[in-house]
Protein backbone atom coordinates (compact mmCIF):
# COMPACT_ATOMS: atom_id res chain seq x y z
CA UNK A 1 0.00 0.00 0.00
CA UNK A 2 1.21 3.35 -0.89
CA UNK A 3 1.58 5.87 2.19
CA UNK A 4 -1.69 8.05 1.53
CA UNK A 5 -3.66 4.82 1.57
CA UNK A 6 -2.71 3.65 5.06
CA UNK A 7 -2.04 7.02 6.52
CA UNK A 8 -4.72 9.58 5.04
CA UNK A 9 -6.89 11.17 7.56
CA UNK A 10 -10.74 9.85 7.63
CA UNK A 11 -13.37 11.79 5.82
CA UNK A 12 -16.84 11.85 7.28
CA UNK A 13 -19.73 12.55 5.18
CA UNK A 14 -23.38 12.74 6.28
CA UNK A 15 -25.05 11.43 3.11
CA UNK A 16 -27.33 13.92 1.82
CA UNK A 17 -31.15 13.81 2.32
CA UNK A 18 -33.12 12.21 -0.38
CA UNK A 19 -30.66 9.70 -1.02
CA UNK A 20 -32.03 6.00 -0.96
CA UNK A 21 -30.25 4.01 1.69
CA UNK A 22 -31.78 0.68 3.64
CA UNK A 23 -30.67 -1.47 5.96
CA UNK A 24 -28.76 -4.48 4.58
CA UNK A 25 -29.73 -6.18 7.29
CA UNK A 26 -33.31 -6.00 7.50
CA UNK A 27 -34.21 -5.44 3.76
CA UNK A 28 -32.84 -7.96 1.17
CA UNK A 29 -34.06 -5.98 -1.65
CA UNK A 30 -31.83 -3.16 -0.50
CA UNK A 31 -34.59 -1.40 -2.17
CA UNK A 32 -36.64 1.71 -0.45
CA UNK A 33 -40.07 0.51 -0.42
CA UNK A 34 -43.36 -0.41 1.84
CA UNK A 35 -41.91 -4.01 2.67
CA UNK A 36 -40.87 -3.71 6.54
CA UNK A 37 -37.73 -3.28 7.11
CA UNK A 38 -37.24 -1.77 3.93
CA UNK A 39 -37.48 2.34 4.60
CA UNK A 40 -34.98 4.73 4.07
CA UNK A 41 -32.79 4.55 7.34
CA UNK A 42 -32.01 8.38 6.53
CA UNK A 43 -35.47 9.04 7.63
CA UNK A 44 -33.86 7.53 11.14
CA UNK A 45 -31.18 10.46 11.40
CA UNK A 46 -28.37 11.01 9.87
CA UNK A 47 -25.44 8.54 8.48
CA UNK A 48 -22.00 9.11 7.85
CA UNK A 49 -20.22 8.01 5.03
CA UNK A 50 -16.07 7.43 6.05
CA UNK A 51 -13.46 7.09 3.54
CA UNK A 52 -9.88 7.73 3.77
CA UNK A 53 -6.81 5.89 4.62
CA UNK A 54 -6.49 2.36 6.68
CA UNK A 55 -3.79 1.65 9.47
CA UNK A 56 -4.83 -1.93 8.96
CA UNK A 57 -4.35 -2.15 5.36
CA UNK A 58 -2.16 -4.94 4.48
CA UNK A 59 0.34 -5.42 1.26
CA UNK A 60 -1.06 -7.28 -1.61
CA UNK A 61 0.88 -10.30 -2.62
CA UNK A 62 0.93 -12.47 -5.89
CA UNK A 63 2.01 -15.65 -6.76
CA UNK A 64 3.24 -16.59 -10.28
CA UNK A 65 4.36 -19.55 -12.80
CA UNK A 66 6.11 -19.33 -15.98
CA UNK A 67 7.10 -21.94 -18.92
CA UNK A 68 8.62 -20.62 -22.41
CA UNK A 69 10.82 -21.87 -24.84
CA UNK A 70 12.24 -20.41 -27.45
CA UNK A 71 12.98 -22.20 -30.96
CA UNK A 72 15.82 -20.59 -33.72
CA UNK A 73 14.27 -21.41 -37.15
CA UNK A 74 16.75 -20.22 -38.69
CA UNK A 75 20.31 -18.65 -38.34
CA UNK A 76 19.29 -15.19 -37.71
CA UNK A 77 15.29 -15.85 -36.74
CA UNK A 78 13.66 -16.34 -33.54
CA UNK A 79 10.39 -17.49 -32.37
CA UNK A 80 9.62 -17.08 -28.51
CA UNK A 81 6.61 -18.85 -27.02
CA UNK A 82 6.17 -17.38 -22.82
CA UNK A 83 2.73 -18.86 -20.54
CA UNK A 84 2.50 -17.10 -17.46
CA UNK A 85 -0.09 -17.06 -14.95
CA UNK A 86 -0.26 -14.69 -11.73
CA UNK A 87 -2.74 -14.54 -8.98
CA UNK A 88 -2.93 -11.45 -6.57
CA UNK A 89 -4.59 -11.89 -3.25
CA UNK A 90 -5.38 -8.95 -0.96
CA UNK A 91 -5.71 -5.97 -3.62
CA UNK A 92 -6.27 -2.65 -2.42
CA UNK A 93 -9.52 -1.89 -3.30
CA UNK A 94 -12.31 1.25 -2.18
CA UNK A 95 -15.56 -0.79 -2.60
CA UNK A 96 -18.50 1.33 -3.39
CA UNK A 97 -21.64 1.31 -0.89
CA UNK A 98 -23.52 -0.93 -3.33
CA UNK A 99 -20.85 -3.70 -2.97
CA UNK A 100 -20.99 -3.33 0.75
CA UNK A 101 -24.85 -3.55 0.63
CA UNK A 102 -24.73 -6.23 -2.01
CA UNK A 103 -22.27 -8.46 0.48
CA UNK A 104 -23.32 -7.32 3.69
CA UNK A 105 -23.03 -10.64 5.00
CA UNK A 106 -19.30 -10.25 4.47
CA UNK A 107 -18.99 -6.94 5.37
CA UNK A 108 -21.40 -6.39 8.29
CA UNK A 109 -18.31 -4.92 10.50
CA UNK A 110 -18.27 -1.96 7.88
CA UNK A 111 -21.96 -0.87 9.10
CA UNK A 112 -21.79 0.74 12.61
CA UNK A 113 -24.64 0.78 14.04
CA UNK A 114 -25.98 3.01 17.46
CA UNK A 115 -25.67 0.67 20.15
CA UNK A 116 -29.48 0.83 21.97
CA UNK A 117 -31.37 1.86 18.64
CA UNK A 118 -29.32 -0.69 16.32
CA UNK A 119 -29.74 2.07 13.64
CA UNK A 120 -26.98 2.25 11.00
CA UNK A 121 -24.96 5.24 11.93
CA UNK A 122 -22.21 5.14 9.42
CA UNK A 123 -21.04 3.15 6.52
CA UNK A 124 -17.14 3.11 6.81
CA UNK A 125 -15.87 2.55 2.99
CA UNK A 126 -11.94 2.97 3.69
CA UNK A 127 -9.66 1.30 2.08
CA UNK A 128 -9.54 -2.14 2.51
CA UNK A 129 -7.59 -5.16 1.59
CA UNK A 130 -10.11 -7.46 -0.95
CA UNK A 131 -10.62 -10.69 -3.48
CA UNK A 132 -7.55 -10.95 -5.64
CA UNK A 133 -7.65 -11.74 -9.67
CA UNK A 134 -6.37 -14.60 -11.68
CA UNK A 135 -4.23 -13.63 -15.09
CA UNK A 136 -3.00 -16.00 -17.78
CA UNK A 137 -1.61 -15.54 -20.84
CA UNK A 138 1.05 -15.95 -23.63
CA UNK A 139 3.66 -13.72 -24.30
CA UNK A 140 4.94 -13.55 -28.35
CA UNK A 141 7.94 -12.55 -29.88
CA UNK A 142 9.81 -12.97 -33.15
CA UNK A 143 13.14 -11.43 -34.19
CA UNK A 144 15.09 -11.56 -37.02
CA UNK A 145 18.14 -9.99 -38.32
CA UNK A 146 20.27 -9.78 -41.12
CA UNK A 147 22.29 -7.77 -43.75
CA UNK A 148 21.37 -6.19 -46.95
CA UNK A 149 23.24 -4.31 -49.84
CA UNK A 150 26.00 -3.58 -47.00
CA UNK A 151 23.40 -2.66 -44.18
CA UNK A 152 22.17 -4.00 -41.24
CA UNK A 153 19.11 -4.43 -40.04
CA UNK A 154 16.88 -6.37 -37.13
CA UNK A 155 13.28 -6.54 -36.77
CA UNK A 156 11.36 -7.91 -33.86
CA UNK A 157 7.57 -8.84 -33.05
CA UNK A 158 6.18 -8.87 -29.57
CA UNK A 159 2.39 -9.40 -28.77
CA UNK A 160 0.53 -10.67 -25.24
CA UNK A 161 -2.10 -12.86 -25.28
CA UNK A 162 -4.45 -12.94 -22.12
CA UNK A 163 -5.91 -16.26 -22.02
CA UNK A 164 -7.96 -15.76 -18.72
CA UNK A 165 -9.01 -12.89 -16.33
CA UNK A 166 -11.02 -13.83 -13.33
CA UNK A 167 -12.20 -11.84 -10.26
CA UNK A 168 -13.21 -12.09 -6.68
CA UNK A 169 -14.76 -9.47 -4.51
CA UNK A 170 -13.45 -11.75 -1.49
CA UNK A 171 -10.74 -14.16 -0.81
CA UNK A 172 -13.12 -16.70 0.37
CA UNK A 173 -15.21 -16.26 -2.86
CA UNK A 174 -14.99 -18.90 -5.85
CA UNK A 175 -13.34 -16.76 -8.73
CA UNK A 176 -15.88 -15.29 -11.44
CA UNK A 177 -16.37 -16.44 -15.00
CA UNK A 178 -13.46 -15.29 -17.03
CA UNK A 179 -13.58 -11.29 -17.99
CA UNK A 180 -11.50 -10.94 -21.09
CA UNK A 181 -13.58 -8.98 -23.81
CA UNK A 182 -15.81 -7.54 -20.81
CA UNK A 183 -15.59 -4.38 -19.07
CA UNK A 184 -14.74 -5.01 -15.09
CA UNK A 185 -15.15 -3.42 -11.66
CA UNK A 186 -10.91 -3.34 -12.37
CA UNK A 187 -11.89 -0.32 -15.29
CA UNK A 188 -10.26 -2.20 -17.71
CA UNK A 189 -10.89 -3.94 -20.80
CA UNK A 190 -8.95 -6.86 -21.94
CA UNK A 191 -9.82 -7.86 -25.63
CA UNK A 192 -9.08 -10.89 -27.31
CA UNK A 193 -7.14 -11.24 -30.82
């Protein structure tokens, strides 16, 4: 983690009147409606919103395999053939208040709540140490070189590959179907070729 993310100060918001916000708890919709449980909590009082940095945030950490070979086809040509794979675990992420909602089971801790009423009283959305992601792919390269009329010259290829792309919002999640040609949470797109 970079120094702002552990060490920033807290921000707290109150989230602004009219917004839609239920308890997670009591309303599995996590829709404002009639259904008990289901009102707008901000009709309660006010609720904070905290985000800044995280003393607690740990590092992320990846683990990775590699296999290549390379093959000379000829005296001056090259073909290079690289598979690597790398899982992070524990990436640094800001989740939104949607994906705490949406996994409140998991992140019940970031709801504090008034001890007698039991009322949500803010919604801490630090920094935080998540899932992790799953990359594989092939790495590419041709060279070739050479002389001509006197001159000489070299020329050289390189491409990736990304085979798979998988994400998890927590490390005790299963990994999710594989995101290459799909726009992610990550703001990314990886296309195929």
């Amino acid at each position: 983690p970079s120094f702002n993310q552990i060490y920033n100060g807290v921000t707290a918001v109150d989230l602004a009147l009219g917004a839609a916000v239920v308890d997670p708890k009591t309303c599995p919709t996590l829709v404002v409606s009639t259904i008990a449980g289901c009102g707008n909590i901000l009709d309660l009082g006010p609720v904070r919103e905290l985000t800044g940095g995280n003393l607690q945030l740990g590092p992320e950490e990846a683990e990775n395999a590699t296999f290549g070979f390379v093959l000379k086809l000829a005296q001056n040509a090259t073909v290079s053939v690289d598979w690597w794979r790398i899982e992070r675990t524990g990436t640094i992420a800001s989740l939104s208040r949607t994906q705490l909602m949406q996994n409140y089971v998991d992140f019940e801790d970031k709801f504090q709540r008034d001890p007698v009423s039991g009322r949500i009283v803010a919604i801490d959305r630090r920094i935080l140490n998540a899932g992790g992601n799953l990359m594989e792919g092939l790495e590419i390269g041709l060279r070739n070189n050479g002389e001509f009329m006197g001159t000489k010259w070299s020329a050289g290829l390189d491409g990736t590959h990304i085979l798979n792309r998988q994400s998890r919002l927590l490390p005790s999640a299963d990994y999710g179907p594989n995101e290459v040609d799909k726009w992610t949470r990550f703001q990314d797109l990886t296309l195929s070729w």
